[in-house]
Protein backbone atom coordinates (compact mmCIF):
# COMPACT_ATOMS: atom_id res chain seq x y z
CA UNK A 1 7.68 30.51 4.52
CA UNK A 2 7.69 29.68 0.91
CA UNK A 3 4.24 28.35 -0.48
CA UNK A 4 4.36 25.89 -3.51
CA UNK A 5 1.51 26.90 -6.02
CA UNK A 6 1.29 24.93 -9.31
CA UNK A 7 -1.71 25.83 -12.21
CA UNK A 8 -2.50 23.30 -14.50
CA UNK A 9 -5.41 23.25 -16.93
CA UNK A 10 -6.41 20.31 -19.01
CA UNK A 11 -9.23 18.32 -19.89
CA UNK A 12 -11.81 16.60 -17.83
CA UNK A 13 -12.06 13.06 -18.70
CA UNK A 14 -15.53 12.65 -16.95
CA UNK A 15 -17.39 12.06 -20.45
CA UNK A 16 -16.22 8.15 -20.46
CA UNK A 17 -15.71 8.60 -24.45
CA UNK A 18 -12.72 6.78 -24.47
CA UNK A 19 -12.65 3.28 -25.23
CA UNK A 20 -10.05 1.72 -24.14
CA UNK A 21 -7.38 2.45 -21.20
CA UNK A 22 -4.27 2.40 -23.77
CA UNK A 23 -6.07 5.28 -25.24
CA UNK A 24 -5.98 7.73 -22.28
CA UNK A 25 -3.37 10.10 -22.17
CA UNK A 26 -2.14 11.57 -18.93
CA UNK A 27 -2.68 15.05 -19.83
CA UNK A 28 -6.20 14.29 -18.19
CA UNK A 29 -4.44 14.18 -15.12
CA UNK A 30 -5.26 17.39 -13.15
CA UNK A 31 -5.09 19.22 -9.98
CA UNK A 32 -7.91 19.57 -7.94
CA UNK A 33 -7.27 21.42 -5.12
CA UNK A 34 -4.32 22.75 -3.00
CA UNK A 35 -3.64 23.48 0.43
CA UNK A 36 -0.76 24.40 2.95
CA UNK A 37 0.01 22.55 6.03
CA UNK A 38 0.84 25.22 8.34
CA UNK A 39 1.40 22.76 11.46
CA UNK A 40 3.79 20.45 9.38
CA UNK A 41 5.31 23.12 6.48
CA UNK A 42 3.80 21.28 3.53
CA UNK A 43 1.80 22.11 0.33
CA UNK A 44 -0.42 19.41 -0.10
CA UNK A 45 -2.20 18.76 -3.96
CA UNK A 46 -5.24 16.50 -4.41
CA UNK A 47 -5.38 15.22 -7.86
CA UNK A 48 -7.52 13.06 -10.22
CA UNK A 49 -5.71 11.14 -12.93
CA UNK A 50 -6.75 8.25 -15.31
CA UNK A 51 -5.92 4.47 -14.36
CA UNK A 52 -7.56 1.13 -14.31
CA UNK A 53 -9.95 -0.28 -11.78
CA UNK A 54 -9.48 -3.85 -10.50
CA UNK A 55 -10.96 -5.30 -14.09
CA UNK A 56 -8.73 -3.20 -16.24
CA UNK A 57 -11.55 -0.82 -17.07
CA UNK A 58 -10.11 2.81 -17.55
CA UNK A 59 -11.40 4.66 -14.29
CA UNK A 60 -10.28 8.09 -12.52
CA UNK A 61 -8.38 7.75 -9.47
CA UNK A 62 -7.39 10.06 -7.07
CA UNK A 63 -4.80 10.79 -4.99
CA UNK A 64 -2.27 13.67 -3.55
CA UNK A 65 1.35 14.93 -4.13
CA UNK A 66 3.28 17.01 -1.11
CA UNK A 67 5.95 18.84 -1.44
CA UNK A 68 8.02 20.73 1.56
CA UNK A 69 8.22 24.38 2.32
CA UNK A 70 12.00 23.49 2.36
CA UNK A 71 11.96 23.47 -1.41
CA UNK A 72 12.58 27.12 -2.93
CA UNK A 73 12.87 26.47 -6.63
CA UNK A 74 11.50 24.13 -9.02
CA UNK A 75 14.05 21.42 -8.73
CA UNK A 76 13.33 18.03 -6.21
CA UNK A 77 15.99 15.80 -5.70
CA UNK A 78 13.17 12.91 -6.35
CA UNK A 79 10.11 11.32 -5.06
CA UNK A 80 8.70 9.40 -2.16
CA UNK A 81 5.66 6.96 -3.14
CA UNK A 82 4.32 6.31 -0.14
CA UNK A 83 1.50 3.13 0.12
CA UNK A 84 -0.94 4.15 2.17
CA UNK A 85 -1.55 1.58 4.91
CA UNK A 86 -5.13 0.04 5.92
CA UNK A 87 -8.11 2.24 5.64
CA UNK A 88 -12.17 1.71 6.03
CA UNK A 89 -13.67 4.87 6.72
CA UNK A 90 -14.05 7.40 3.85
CA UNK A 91 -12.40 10.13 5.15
CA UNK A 92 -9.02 7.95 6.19
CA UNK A 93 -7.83 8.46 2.38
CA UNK A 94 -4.80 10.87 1.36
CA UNK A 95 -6.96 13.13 -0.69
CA UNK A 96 -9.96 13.42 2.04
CA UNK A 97 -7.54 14.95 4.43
CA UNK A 98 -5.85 11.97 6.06
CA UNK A 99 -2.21 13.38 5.36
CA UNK A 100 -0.61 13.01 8.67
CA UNK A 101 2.57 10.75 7.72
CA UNK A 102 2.77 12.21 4.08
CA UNK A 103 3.35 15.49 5.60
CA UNK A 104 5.58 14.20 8.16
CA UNK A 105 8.11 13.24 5.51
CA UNK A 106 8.31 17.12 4.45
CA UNK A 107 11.86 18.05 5.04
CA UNK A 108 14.23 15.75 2.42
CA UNK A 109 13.47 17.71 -0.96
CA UNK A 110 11.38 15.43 -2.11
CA UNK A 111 8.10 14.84 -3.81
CA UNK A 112 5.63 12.37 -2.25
CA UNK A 113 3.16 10.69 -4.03
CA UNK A 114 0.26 8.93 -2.47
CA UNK A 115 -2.56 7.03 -3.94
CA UNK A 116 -6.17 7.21 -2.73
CA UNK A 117 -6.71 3.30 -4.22
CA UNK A 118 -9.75 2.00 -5.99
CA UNK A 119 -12.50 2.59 -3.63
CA UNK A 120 -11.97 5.91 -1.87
CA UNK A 121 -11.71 9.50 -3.07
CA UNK A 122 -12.99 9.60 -6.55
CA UNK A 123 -14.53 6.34 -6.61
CA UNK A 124 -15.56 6.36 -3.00
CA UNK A 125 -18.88 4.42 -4.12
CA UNK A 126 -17.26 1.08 -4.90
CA UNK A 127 -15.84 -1.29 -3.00
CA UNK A 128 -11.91 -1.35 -2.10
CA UNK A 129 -10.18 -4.54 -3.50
CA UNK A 130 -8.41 -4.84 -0.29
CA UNK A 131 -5.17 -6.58 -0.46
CA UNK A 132 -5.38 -7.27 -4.12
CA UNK A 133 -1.98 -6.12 -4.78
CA UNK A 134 -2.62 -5.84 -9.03
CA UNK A 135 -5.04 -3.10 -8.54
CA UNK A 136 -3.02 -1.02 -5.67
CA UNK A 137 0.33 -1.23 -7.58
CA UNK A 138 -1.55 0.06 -10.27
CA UNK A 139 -3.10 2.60 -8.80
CA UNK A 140 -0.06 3.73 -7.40
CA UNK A 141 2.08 3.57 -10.15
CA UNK A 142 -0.35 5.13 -12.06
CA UNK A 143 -0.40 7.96 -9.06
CA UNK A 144 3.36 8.76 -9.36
CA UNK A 145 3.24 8.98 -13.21
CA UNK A 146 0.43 11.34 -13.65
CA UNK A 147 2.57 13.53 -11.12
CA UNK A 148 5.58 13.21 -12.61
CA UNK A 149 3.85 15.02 -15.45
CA UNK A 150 1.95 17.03 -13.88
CA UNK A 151 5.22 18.65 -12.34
CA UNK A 152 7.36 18.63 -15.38
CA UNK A 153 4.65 20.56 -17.17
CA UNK A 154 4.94 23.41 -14.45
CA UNK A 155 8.78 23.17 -15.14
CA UNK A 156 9.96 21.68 -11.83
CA UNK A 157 12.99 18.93 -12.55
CA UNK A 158 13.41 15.64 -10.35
CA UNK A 159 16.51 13.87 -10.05
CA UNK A 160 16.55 10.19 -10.32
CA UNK A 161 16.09 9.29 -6.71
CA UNK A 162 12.81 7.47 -6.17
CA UNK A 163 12.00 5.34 -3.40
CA UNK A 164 9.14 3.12 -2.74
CA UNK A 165 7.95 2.33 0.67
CA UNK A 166 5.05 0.79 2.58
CA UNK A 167 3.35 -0.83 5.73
CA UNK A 168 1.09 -3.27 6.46
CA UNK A 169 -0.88 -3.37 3.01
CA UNK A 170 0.98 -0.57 1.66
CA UNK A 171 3.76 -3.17 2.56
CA UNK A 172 2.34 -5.61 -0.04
CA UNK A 173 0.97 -2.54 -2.21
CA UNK A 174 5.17 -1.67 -2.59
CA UNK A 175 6.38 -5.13 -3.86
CA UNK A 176 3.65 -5.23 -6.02
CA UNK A 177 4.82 -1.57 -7.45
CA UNK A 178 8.29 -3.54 -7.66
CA UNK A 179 6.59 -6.41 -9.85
CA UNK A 180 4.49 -4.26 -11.72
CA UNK A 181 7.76 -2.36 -12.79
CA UNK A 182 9.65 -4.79 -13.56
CA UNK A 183 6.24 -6.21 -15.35
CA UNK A 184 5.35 -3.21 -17.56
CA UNK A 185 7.72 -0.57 -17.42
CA UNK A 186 10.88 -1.22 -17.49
CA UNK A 187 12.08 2.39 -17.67
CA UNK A 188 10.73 2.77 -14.39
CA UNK A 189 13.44 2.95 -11.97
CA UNK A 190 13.58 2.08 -8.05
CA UNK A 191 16.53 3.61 -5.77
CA UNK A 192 15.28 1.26 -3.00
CA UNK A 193 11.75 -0.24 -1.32
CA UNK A 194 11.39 -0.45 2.26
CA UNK A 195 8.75 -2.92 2.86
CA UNK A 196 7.04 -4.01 6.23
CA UNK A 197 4.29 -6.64 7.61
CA UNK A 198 3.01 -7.00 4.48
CA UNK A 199 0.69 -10.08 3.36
CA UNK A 200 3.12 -11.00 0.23
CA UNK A 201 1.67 -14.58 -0.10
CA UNK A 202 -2.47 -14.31 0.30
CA UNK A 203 -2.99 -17.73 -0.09
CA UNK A 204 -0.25 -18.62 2.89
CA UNK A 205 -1.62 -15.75 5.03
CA UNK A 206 -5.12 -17.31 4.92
CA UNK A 207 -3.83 -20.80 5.60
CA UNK A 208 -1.69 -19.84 7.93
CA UNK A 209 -4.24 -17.90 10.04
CA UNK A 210 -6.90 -20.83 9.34
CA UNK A 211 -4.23 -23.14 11.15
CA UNK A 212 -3.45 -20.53 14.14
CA UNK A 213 -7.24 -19.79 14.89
CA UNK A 214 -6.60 -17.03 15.94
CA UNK A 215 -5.72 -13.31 14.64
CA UNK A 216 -5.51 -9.81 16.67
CA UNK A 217 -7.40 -7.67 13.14
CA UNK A 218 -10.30 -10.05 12.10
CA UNK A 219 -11.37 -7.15 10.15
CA UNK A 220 -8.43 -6.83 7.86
CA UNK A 221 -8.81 -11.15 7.39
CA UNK A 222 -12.62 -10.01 6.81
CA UNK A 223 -12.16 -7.77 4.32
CA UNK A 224 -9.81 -9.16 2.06
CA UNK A 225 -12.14 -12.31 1.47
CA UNK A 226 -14.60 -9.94 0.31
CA UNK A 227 -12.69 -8.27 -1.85
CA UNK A 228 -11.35 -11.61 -3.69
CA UNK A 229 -14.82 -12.51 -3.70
CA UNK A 230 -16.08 -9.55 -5.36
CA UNK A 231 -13.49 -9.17 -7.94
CA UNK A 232 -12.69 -12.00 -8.83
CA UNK A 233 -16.42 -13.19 -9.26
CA UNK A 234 -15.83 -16.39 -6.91
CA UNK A 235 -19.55 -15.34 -6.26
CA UNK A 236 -20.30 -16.69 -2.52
CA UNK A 237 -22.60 -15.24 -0.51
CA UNK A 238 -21.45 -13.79 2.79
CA UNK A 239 -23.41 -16.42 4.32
CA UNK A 240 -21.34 -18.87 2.53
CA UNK A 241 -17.92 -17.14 4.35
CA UNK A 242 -18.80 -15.95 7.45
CA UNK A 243 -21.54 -17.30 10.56
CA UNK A 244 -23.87 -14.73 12.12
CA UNK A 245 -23.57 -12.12 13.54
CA UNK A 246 -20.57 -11.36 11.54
CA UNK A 247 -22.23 -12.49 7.87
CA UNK A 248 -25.51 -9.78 8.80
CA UNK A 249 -22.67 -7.13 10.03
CA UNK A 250 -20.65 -6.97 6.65
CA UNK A 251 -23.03 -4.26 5.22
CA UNK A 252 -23.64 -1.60 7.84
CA UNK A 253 -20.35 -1.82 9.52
CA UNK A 254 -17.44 -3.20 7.00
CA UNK A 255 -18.90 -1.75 3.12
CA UNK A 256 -20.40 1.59 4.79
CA UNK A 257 -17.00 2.94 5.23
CA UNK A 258 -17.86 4.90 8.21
CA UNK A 259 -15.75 2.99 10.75
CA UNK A 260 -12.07 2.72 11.37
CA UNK A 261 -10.32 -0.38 12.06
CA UNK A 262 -10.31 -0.53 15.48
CA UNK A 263 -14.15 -0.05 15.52
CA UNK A 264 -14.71 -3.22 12.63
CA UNK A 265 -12.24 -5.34 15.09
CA UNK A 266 -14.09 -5.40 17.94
CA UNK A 267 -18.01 -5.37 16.19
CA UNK A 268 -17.57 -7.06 12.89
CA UNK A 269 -16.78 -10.33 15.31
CA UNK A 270 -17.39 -11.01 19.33
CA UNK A 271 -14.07 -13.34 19.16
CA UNK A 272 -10.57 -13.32 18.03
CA UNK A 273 -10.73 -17.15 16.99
CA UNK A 274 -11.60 -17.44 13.32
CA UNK A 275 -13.32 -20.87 13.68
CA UNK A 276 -16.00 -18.48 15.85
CA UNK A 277 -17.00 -16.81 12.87
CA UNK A 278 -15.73 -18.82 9.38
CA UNK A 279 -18.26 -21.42 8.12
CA UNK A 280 -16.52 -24.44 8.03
CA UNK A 281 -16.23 -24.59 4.80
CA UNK A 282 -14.01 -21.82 4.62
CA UNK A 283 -11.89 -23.55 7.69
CA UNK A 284 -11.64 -26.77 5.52
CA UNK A 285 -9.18 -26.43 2.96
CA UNK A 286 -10.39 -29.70 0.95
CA UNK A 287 -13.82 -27.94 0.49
CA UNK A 288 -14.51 -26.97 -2.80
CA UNK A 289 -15.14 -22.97 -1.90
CA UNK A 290 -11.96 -22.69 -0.01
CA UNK A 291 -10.56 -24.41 -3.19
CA UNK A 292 -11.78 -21.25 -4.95
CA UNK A 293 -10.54 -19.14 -2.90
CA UNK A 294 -6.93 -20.17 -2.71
CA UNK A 295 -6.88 -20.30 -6.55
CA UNK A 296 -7.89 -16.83 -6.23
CA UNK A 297 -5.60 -15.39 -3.38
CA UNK A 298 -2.34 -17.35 -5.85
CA UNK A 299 -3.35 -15.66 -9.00
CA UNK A 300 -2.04 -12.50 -6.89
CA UNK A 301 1.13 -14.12 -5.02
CA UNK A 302 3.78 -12.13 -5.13
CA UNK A 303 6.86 -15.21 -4.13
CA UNK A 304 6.08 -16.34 -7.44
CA UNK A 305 5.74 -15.80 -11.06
CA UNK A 306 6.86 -13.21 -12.15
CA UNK A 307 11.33 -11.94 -12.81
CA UNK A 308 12.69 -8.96 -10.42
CA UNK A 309 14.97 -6.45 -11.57
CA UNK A 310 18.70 -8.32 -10.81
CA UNK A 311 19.48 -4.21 -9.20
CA UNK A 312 16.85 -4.39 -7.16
CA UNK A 313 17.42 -3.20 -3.60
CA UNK A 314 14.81 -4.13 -0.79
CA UNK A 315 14.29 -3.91 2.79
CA UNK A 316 11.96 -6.41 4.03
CA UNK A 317 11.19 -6.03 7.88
CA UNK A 318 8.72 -8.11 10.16
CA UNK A 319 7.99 -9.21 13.56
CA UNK A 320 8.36 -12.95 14.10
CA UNK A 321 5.39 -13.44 15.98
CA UNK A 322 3.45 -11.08 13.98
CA UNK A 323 -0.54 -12.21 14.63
CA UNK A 324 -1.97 -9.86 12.21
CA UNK A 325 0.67 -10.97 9.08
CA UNK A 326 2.85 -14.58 9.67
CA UNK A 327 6.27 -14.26 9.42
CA UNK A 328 5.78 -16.88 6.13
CA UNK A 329 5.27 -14.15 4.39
CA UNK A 330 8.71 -12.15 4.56
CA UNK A 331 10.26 -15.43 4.66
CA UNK A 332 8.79 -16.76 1.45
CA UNK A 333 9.24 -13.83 -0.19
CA UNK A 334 12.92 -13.67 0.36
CA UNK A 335 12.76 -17.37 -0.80
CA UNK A 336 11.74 -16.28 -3.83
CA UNK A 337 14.02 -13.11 -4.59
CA UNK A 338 17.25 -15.36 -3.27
CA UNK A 339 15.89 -17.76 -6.33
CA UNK A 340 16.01 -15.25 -9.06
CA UNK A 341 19.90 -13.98 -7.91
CA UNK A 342 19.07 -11.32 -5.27
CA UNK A 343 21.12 -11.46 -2.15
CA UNK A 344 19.76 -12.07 0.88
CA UNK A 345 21.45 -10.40 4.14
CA UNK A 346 20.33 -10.52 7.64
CA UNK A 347 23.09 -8.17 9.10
CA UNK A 348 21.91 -4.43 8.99
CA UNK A 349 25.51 -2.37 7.58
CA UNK A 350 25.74 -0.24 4.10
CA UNK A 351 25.82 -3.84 1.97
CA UNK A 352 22.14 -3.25 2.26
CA UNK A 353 22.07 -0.52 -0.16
CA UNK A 354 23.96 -2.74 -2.39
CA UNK A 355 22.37 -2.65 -5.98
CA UNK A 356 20.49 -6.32 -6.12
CA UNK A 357 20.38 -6.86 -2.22
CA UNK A 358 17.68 -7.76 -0.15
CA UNK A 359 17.67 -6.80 3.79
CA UNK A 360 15.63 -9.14 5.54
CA UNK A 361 15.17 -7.63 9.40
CA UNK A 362 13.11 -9.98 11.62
CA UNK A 363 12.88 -9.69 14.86
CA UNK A 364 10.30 -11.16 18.11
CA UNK A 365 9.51 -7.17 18.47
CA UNK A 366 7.01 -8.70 21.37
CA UNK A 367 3.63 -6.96 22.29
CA UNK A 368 4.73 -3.28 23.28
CA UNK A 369 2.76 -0.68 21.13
CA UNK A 370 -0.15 -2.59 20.49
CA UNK A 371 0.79 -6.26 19.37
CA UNK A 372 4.08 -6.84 17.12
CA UNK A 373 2.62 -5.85 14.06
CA UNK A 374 2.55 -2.66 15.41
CA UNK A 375 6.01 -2.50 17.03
CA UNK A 376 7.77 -3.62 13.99
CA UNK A 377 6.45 -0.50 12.41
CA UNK A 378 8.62 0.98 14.43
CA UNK A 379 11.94 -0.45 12.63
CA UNK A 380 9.96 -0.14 9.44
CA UNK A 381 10.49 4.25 10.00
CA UNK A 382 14.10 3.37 11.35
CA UNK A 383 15.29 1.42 8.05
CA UNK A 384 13.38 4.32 5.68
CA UNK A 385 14.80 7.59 7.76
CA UNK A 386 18.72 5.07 7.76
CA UNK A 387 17.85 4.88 3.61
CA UNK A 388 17.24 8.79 3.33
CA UNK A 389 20.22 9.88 5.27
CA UNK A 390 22.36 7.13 3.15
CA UNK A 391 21.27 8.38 0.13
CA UNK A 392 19.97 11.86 0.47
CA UNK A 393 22.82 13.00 3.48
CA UNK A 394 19.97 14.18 5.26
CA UNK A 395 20.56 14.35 9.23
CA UNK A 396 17.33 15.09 10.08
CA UNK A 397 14.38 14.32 9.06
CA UNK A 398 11.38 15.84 10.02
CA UNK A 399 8.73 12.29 10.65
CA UNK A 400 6.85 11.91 14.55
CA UNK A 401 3.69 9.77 14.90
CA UNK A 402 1.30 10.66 17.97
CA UNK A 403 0.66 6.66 17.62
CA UNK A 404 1.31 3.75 15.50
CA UNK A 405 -2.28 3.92 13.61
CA UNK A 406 -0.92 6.79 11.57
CA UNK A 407 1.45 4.36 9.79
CA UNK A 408 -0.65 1.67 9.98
């Protein structure tokens, strides 16, 4: 069994004398710990590195890197930035010790890179700015340069290869990495994204779910209001948002972080219809708070505003009757990409890896393994483990989940 073991000493940037986040150089970013995976074969690295929080204040973030006991020298063929998926509870974060897909991925040669976010791991005492797709690209992309460096200071070499993938919120967290890169650095450059269920539009998620009534993860719906309210100063009170019980519940269940999503579902509400527990300002679109809030949820809309690579290549996938994320999402995102000269295909062959293609695989995936946000997961890990053995000419690849909430 061959153990990966990498030394790097470098400055603490705890002091907070630097001014500005231009100024901080990514020598500061360091290992802080290391530890094999026996069960899964993986040497997993918890690391602190310099980035921005949700204001564009410099900040420490942390975060892990994993490489496979199937690498024996110090060359990768690339890296894996994974975007983590939902999390509440403190210890659900990569760097805390919830590693279970990361290491799952062991086996291609690859580096993977995962992100704790703003809010967990190093700066476990603020809030997470949940679904705020700015500050998660960021804090990812920030993630996979710091261990880029790191690595190439310990003499390991990566080949180009570098693919971008996520579920759920990591789902939005990976076309946000896509518009950040294509944003701010250009030399920055994606082999392919595999994207699922991810909430691409905010401001169409929350109308659309407004509309329905209804939604299977209140908590996720929940959370992201308080994050837009939070950072970007909208300044409501919870009472403003949310009736009783679920306003006085907000604090000691959702902000504690001591509760997984399953556990905020079923006591941050008594009801799965949103009406039960929005004010009604917040169900009336015309009022001037929801006004707000919409302005708010746009400034981050990712079908808009901003010019993709033309070489992009995408995979987009999504349950049709998704009641967690509406389908409007995928769709309007594709909307978008086909405007700006991407091509749009709905028939799964090899033109999907074409450079500047976009794969759009929806499907009714029905209400087998939990809903059909969670089944679509499912074709989510088909189209990534299809991408690696397409590019990599791996045949098999070493990724099992005991049950969907690992991914999600």
């Amino acid at each position: 069994m061959i153990s990966v073991t990498i030394f790097l000493s470098s400055c603490n940037n705890d002091d907070n004398d630097v001014a500005t986040y231009q100024e901080l150089k990514i020598e500061d970013a360091r290992i802080t710990k290391s530890y094999h995976d026996d069960k899964n074969g993986t040497t997993i690295f918890n690391i602190e590195y310099p980035s921005q929080d949700p204001y564009g204040n410099p900040v420490t973030l942390s975060g892990i890197f994993a490489i496979g006991d199937e690498v024996t020298t110090k060359h990768l063929k690339g890296t894996l930035l994974y975007n983590r998926f939902t999390i509440n509870r403190e210890d659900q974060c990569p760097s805390r010790g919830n590693i279970t897909v990361v290491s799952k991925l062991s086996g291609i040669n690859l580096v993977t890179v995962a992100a704790d976010g703003y809010g967990f791991g190093s700066t476990n005492d603020k809030n997470q700015p949940y679904c705020i797709s700015r500050a998660n690209a960021q804090a990812s992309v920030d993630a996979l340069i710091a261990v880029h460096d790191i690595l190439k200071k310990n003499g390991y070499t990566l080949d180009d290869y570098l693919f971008n993938m996520g579920y759920s919120q990591g789902g939005q967290t990976a076309i946000g990495v896509v518009r950040l890169c294509a944003e701010k650095y250009p030399d920055i450059k994606i082999t392919h994204t595999i994207a699922g269920g991810g909430p691409y539009d905010m401001a169409e998620t929350y109308r659309r779910l407004v509309e329905l009534n209804t939604t299977t993860m209140p908590s996720t719906v929940i959370s992201s209001l308080v994050a837009f309210n939070e950072f970007y100063n909208i300044g409501a009170e919870y009472s403003d948002l949310f009736l009783e019980p679920t306003c006085d519940r907000i604090e000691p269940y959702l902000l504690s972080k001591k509760y997984s999503i399953d556990v905020l579902n079923k006591n941050l509400t008594n009801s799965q219809t949103i009406s039960d527990w929005f004010t009604p300002a917040m169900c009336d679109f015309n009022s001037d708070l929801s006004k707000k809030f919409i302005v708010a949820l746009e400034d981050d809309n990712l079908t808009k505003g901003w010019t993709p690579h033309g070489d992009e290549r995408i995979i987009l996938v999504q349950s049709t009757i998704d009641d967690s994320v509406p389908v409007e999402n995928t769709e309007k995102l594709a909307d978008f990409l086909k405007d700006n000269g991407l091509n749009i295909i709905t028939s799964n062959s090899n033109a999907k890896y074409n450079p500047g293609t976009v794969f759009v695989y929806k499907k009714d995936f029905g209400n087998s393994f939990g809903g059909p946000h969670y089944a679509a997961a499912i074709s989510f890990v088909e189209e990534f483990i299809s991408a690696m053995r397409h590019y990599l000419n791996v045949k098999g690849i070493w990724f099992t989940m005991k049950n969907l909430d690992e991914l999600y």
